[in-house]
PDB file of N, CA and C in Angstrom:
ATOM      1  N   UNK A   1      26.293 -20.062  42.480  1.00  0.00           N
ATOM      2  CA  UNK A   1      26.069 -20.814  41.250  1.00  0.00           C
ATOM      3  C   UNK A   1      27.436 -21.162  40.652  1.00  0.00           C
ATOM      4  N   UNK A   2      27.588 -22.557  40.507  1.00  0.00           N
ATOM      5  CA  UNK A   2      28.823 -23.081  39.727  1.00  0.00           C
ATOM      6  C   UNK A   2      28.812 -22.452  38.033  1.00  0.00           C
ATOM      7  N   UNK A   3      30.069 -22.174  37.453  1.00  0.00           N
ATOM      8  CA  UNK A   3      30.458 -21.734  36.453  1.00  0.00           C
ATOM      9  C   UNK A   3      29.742 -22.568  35.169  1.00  0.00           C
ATOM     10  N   UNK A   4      29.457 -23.924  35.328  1.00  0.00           N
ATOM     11  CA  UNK A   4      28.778 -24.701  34.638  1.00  0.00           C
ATOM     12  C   UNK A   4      27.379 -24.498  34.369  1.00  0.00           C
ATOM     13  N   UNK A   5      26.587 -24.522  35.451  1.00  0.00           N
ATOM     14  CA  UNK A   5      25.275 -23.825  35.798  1.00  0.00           C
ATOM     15  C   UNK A   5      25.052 -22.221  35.110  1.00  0.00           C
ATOM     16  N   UNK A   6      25.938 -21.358  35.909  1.00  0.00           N
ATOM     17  CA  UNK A   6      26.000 -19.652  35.217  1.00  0.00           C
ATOM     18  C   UNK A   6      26.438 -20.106  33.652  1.00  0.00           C
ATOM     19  N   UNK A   7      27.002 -20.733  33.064  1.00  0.00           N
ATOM     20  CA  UNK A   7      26.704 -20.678  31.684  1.00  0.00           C
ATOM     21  C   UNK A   7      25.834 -21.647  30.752  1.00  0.00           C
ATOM     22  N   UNK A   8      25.226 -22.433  31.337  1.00  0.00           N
ATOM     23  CA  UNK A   8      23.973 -22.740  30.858  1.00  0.00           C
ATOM     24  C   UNK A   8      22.256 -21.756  31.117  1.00  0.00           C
ATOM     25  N   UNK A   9      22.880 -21.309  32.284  1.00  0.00           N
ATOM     26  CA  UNK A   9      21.890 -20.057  32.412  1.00  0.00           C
ATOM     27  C   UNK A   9      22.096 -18.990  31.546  1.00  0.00           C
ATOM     28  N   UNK A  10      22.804 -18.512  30.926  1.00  0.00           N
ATOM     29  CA  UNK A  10      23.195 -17.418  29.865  1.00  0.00           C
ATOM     30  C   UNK A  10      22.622 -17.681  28.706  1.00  0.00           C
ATOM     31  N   UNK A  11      22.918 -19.171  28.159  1.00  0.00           N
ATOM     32  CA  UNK A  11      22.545 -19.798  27.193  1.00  0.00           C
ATOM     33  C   UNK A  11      20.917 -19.704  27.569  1.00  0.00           C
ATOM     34  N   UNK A  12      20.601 -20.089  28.076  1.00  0.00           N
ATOM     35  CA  UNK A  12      18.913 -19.954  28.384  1.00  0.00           C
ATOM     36  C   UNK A  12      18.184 -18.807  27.939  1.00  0.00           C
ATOM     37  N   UNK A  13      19.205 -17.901  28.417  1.00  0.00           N
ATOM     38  CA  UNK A  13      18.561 -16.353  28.340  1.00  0.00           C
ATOM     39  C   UNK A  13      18.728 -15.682  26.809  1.00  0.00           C
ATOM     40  N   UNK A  14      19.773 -16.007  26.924  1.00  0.00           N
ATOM     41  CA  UNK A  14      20.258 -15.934  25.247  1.00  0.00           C
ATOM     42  C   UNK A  14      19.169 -16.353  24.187  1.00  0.00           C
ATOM     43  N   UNK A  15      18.975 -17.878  24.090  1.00  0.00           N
ATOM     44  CA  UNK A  15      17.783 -17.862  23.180  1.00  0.00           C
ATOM     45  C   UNK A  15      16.404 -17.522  23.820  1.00  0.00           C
ATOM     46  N   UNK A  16      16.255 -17.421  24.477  1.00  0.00           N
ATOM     47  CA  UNK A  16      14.945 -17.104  25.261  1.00  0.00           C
ATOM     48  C   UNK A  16      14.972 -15.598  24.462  1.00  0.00           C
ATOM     49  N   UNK A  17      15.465 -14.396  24.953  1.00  0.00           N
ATOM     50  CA  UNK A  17      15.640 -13.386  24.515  1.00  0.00           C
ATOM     51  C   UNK A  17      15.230 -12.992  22.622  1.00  0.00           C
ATOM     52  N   UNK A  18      16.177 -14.509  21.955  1.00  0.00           N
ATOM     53  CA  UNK A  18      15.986 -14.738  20.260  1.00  0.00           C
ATOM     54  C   UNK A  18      15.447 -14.942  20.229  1.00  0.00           C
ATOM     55  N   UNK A  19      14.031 -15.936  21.078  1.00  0.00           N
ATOM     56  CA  UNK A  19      13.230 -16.583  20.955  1.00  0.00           C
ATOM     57  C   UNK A  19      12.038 -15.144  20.488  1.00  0.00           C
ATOM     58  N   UNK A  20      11.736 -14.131  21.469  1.00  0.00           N
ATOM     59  CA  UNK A  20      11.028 -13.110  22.054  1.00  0.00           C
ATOM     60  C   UNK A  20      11.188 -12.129  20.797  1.00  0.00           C
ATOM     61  N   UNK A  21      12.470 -11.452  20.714  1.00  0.00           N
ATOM     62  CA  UNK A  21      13.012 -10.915  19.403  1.00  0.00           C
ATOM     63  C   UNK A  21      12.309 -11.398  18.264  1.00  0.00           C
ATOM     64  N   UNK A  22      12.093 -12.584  17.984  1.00  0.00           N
ATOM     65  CA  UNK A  22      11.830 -13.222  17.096  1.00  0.00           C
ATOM     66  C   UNK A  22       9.920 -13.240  16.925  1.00  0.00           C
ATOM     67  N   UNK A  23      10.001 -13.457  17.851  1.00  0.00           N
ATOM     68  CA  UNK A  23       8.329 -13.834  17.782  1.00  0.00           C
ATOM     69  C   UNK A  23       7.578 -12.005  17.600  1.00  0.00           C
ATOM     70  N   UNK A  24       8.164 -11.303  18.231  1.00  0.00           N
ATOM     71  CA  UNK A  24       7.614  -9.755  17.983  1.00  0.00           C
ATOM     72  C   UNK A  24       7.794  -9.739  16.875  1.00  0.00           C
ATOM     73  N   UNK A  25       8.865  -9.745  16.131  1.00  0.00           N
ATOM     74  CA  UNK A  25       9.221  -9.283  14.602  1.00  0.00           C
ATOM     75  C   UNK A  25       8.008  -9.678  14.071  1.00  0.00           C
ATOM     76  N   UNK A  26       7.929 -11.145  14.113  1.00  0.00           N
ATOM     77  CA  UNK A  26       6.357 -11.470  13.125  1.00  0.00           C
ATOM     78  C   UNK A  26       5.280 -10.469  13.613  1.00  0.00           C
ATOM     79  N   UNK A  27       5.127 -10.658  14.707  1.00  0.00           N
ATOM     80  CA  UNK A  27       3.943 -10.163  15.344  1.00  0.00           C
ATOM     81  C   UNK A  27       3.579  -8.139  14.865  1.00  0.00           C
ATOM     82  N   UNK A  28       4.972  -7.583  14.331  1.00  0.00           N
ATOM     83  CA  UNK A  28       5.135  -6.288  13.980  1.00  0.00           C
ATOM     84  C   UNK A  28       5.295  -6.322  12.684  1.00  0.00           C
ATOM     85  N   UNK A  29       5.380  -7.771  12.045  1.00  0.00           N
ATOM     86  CA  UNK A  29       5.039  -7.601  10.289  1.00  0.00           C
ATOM     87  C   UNK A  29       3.249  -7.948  10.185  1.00  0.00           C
ATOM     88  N   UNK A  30       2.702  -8.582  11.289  1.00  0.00           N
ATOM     89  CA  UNK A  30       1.219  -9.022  11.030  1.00  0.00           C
ATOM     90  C   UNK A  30       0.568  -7.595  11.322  1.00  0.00           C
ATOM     91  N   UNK A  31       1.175  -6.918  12.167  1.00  0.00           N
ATOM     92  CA  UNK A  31       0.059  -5.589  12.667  1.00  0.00           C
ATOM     93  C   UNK A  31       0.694  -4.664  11.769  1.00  0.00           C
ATOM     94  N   UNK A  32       1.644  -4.620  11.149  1.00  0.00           N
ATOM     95  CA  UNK A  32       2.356  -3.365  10.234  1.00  0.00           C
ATOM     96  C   UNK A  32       2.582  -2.108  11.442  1.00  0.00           C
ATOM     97  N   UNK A  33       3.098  -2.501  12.272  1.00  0.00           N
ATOM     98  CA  UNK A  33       4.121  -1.901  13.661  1.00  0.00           C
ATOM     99  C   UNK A  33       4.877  -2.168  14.318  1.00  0.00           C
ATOM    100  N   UNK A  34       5.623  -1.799  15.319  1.00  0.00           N
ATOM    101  CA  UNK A  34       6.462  -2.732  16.031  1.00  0.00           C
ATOM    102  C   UNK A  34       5.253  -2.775  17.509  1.00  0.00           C
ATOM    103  N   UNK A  35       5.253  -3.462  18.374  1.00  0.00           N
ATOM    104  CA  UNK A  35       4.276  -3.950  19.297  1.00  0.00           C
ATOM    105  C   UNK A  35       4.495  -3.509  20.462  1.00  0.00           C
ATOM    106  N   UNK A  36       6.085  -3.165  20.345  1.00  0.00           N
ATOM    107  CA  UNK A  36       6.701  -1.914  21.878  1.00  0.00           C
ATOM    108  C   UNK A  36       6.950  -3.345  22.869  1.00  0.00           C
ATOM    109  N   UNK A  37       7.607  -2.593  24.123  1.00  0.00           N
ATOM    110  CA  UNK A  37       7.635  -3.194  25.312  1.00  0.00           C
ATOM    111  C   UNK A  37       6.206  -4.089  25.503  1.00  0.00           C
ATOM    112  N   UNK A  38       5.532  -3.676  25.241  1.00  0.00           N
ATOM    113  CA  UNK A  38       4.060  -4.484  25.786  1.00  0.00           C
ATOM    114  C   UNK A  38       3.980  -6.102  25.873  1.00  0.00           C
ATOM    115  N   UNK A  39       4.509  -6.046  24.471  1.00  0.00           N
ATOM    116  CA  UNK A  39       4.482  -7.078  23.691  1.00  0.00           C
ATOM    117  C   UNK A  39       5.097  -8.520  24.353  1.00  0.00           C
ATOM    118  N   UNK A  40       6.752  -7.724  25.044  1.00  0.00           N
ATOM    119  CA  UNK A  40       7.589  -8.375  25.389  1.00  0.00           C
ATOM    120  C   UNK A  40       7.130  -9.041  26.826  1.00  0.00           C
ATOM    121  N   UNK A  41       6.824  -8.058  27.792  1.00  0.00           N
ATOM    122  CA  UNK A  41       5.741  -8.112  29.113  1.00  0.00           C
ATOM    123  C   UNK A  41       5.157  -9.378  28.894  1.00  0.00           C
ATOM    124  N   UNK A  42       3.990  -9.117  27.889  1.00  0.00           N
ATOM    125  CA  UNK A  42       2.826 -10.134  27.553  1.00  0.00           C
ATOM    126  C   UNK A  42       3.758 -11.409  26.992  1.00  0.00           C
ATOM    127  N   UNK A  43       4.523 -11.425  26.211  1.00  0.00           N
ATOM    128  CA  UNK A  43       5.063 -12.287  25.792  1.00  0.00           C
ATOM    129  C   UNK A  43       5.432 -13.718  27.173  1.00  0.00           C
ATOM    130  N   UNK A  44       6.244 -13.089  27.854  1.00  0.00           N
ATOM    131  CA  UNK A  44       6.670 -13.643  29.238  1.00  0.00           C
ATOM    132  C   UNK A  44       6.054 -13.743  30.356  1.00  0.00           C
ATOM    133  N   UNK A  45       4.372 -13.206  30.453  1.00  0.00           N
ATOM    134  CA  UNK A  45       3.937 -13.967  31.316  1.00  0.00           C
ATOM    135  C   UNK A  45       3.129 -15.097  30.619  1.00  0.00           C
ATOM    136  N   UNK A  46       3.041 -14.722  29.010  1.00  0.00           N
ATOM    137  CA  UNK A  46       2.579 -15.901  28.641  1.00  0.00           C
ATOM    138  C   UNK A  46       3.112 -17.193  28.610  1.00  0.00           C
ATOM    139  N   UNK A  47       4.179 -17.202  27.969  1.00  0.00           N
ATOM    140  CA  UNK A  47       5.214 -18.346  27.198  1.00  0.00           C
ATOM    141  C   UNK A  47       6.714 -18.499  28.206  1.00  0.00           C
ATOM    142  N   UNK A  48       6.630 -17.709  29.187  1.00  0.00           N
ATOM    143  CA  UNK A  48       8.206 -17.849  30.131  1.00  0.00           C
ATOM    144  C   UNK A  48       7.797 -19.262  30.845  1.00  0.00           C
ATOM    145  N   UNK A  49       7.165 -19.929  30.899  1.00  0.00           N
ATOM    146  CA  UNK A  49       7.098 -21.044  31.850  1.00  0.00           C
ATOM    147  C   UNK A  49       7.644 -22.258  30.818  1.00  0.00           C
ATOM    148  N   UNK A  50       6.205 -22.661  30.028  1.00  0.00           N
ATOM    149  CA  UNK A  50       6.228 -23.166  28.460  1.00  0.00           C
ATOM    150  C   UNK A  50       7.739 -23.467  28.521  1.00  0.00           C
ATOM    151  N   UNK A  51       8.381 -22.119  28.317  1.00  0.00           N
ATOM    152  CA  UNK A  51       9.628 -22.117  27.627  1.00  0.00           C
ATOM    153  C   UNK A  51      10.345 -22.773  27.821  1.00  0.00           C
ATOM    154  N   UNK A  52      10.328 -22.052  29.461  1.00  0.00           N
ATOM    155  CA  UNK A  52      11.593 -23.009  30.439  1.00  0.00           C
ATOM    156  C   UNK A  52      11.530 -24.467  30.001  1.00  0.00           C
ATOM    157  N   UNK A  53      10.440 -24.890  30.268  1.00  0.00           N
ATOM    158  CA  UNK A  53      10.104 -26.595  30.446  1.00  0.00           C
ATOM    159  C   UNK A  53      10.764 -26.853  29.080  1.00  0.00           C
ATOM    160  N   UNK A  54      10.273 -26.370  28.193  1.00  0.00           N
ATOM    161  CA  UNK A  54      10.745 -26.744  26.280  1.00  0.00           C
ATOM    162  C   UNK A  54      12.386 -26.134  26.274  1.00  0.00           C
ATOM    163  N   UNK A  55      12.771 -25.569  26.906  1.00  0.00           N
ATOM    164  CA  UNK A  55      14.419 -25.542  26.700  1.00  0.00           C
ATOM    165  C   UNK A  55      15.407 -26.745  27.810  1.00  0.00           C
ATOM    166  N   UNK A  56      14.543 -27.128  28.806  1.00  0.00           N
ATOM    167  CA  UNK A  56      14.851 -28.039  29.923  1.00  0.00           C
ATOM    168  C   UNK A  56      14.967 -29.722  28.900  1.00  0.00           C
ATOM    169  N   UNK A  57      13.974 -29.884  28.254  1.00  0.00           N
ATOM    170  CA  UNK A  57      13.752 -30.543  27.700  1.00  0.00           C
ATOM    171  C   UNK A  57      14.180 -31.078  26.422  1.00  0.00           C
ATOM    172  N   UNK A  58      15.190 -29.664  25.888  1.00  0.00           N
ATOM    173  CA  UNK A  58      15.576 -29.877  24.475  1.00  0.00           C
ATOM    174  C   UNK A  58      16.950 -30.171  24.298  1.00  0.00           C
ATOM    175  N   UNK A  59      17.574 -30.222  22.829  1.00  0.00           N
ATOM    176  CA  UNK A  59      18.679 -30.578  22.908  1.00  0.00           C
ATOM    177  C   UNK A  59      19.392 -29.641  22.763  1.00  0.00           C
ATOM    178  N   UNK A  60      18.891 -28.743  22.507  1.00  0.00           N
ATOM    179  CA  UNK A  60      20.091 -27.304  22.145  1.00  0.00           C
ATOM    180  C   UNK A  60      20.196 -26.608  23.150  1.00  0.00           C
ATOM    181  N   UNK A  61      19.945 -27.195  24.607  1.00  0.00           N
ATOM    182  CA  UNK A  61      20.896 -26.702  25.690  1.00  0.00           C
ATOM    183  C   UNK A  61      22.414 -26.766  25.746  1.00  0.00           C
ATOM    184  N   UNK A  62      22.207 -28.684  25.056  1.00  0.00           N
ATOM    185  CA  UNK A  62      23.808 -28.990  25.032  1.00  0.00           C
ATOM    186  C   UNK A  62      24.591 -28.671  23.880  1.00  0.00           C
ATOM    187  N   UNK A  63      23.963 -28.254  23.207  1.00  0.00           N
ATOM    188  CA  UNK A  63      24.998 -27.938  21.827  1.00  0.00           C
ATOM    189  C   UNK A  63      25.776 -26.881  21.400  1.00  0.00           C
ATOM    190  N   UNK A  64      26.493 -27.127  20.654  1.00  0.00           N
ATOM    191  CA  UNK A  64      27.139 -25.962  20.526  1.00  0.00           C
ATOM    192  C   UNK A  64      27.225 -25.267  19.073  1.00  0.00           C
ATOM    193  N   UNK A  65      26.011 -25.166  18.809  1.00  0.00           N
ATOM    194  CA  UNK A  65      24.727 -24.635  17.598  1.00  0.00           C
ATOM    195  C   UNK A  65      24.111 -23.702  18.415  1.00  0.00           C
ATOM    196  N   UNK A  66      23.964 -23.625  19.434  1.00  0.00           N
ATOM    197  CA  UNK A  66      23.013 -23.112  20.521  1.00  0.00           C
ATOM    198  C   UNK A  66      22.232 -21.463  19.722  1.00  0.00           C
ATOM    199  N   UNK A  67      23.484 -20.832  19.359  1.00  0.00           N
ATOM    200  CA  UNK A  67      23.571 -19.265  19.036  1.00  0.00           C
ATOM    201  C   UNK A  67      22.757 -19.042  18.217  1.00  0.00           C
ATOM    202  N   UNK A  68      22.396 -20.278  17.069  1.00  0.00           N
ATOM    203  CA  UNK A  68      21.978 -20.539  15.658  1.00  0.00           C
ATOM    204  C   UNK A  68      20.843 -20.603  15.578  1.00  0.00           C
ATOM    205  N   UNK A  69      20.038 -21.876  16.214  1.00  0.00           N
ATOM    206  CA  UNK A  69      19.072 -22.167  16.082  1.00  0.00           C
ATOM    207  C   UNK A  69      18.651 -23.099  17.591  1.00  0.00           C
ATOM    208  N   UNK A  70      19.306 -22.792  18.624  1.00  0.00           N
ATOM    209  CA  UNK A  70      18.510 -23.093  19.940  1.00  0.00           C
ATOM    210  C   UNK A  70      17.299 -22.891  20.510  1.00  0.00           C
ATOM    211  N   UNK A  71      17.072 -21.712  19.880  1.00  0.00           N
ATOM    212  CA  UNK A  71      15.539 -20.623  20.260  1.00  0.00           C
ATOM    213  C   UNK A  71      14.702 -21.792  19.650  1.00  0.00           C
ATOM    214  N   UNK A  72      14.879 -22.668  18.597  1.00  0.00           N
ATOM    215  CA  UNK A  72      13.761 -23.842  17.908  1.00  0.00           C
ATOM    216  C   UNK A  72      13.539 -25.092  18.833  1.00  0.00           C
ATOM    217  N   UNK A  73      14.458 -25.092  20.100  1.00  0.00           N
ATOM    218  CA  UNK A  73      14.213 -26.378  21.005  1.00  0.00           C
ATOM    219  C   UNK A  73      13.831 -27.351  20.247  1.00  0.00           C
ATOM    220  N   UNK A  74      14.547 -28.085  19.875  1.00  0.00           N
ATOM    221  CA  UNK A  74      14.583 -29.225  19.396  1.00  0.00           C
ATOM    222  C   UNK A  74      14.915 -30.225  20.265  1.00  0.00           C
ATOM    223  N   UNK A  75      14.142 -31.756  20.199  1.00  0.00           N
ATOM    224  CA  UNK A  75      14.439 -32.592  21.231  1.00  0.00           C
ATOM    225  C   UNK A  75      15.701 -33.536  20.636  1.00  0.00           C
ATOM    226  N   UNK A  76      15.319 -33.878  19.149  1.00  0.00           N
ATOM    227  CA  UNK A  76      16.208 -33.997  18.186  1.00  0.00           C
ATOM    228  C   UNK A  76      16.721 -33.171  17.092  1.00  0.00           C
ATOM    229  N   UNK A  77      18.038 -33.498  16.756  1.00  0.00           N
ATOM    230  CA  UNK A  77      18.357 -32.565  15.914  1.00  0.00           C
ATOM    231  C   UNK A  77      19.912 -33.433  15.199  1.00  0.00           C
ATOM    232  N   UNK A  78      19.604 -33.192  13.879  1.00  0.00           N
ATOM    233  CA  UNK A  78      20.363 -33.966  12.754  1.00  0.00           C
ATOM    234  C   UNK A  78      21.683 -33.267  12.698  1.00  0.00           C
ATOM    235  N   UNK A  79      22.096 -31.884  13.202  1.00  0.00           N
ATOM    236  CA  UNK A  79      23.120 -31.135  13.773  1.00  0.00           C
ATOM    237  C   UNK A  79      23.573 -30.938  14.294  1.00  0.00           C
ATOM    238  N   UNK A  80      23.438 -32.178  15.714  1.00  0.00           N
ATOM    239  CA  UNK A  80      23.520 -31.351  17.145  1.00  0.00           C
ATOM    240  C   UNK A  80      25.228 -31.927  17.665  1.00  0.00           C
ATOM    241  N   UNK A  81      25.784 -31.076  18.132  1.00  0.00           N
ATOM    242  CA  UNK A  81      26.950 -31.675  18.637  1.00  0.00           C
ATOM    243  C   UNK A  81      27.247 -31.051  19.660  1.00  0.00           C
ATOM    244  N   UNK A  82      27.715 -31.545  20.766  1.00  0.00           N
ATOM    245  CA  UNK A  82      27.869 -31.345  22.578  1.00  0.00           C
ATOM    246  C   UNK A  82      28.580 -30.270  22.464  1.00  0.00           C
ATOM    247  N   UNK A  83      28.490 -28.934  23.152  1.00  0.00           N
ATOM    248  CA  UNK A  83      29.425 -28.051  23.422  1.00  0.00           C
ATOM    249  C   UNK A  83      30.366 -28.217  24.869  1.00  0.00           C
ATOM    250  N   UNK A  84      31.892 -28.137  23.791  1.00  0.00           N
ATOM    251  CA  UNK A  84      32.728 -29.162  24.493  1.00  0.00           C
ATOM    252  C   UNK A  84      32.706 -27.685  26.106  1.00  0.00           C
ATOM    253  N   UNK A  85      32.323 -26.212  25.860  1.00  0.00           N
ATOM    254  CA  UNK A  85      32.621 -25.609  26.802  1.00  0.00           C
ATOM    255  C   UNK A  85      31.892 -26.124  28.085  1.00  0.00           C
ATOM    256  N   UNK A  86      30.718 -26.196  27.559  1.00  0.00           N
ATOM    257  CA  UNK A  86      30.293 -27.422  29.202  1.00  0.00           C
ATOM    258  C   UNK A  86      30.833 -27.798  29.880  1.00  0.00           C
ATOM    259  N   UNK A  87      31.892 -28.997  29.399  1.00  0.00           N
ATOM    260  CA  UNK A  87      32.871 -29.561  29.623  1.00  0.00           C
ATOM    261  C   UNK A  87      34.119 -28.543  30.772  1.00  0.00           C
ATOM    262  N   UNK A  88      34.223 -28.007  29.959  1.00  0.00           N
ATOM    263  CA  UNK A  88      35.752 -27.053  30.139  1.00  0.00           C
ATOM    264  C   UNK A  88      35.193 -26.138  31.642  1.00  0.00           C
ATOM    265  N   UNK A  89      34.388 -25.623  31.995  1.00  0.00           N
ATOM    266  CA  UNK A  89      33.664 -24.885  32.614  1.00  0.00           C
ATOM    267  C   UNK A  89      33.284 -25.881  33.998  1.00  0.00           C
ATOM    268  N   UNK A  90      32.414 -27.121  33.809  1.00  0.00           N
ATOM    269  CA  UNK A  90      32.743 -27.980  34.663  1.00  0.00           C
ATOM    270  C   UNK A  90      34.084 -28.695  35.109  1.00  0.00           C
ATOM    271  N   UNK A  91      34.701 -29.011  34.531  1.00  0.00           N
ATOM    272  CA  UNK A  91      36.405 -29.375  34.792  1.00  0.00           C
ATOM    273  C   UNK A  91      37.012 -28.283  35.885  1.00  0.00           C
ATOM    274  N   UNK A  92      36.483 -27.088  34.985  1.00  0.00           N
ATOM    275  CA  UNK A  92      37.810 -26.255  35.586  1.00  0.00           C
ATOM    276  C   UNK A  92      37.149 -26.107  37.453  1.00  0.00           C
ATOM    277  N   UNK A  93      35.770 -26.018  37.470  1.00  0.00           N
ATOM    278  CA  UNK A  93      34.857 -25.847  38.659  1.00  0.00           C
ATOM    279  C   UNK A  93      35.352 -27.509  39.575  1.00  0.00           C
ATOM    280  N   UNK A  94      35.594 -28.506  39.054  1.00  0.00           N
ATOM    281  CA  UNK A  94      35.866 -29.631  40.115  1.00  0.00           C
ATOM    282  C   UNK A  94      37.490 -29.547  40.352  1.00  0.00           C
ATOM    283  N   UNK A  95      38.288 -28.808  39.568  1.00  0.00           N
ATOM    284  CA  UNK A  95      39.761 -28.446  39.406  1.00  0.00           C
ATOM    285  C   UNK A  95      40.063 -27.280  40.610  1.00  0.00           C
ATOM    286  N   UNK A  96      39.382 -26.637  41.003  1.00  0.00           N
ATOM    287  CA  UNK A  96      39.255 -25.602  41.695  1.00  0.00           C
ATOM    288  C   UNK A  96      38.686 -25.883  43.171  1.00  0.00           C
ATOM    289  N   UNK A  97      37.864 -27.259  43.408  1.00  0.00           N
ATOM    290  CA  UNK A  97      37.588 -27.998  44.639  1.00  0.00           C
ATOM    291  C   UNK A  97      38.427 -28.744  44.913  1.00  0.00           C
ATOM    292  N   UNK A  98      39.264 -29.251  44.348  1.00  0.00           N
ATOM    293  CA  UNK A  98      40.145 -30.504  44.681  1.00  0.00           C
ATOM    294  C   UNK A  98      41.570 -29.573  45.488  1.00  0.00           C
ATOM    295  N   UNK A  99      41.640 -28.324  45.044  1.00  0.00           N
ATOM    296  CA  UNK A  99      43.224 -27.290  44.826  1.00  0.00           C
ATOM    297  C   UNK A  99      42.663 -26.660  46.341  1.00  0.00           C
ATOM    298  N   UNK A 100      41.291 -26.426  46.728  1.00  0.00           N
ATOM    299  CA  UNK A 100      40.966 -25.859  47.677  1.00  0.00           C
ATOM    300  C   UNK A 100      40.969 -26.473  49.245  1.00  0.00           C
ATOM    301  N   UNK A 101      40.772 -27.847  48.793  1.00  0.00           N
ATOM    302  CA  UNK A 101      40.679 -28.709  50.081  1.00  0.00           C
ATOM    303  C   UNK A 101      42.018 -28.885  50.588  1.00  0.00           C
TER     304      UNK A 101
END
């Protein structure tokens, strides 16, 4: 996996993870408990597909807000600005093919 790829995959996991975090919390203020591992299990065979497709799809893959409010997949967003590390991460990965050949 190119360095570009491995850190858009991080980012994935990252809000995916906030996403999960997030959705138990409610789910442990509606039952007045926390919901345990179970929760998380159930969570991801429910909504891990869903997800993927709705983070594939959104704009806060590319942004660099991501940390903030990515977990909201937004297709638009009145905040969104390109995270230039994308950039830097791909560069340095075609910088590193050209030095090799």
């Amino acid at each position: 996996m190119d360095k570009k790829k491995a850190y858009l995959f991080c980012k994935f996991l990252h809000t995916e993870m906030k996403k999960i975090d997030e959705d138990k919390w409610y789910e442990g203020e509606r039952r007045k408990n926390d919901p345990g591992q179970e929760y998380i299990v159930d969570w991801i065979n429910k909504n891990a597909k869903n997800w993927r497709e709705a983070w594939e799809a959104s704009k806060c893959q590319h942004c660099s807000f991501w940390m903030y409010c990515g977990h909201n997949l937004k297709k638009e967003c009145d905040n969104f600005k390109f995270d230039e590390k994308e950039n830097e991460t791909g560069e340095k990965e075609e910088e590193n093919k050209h030095t090799k050949e």
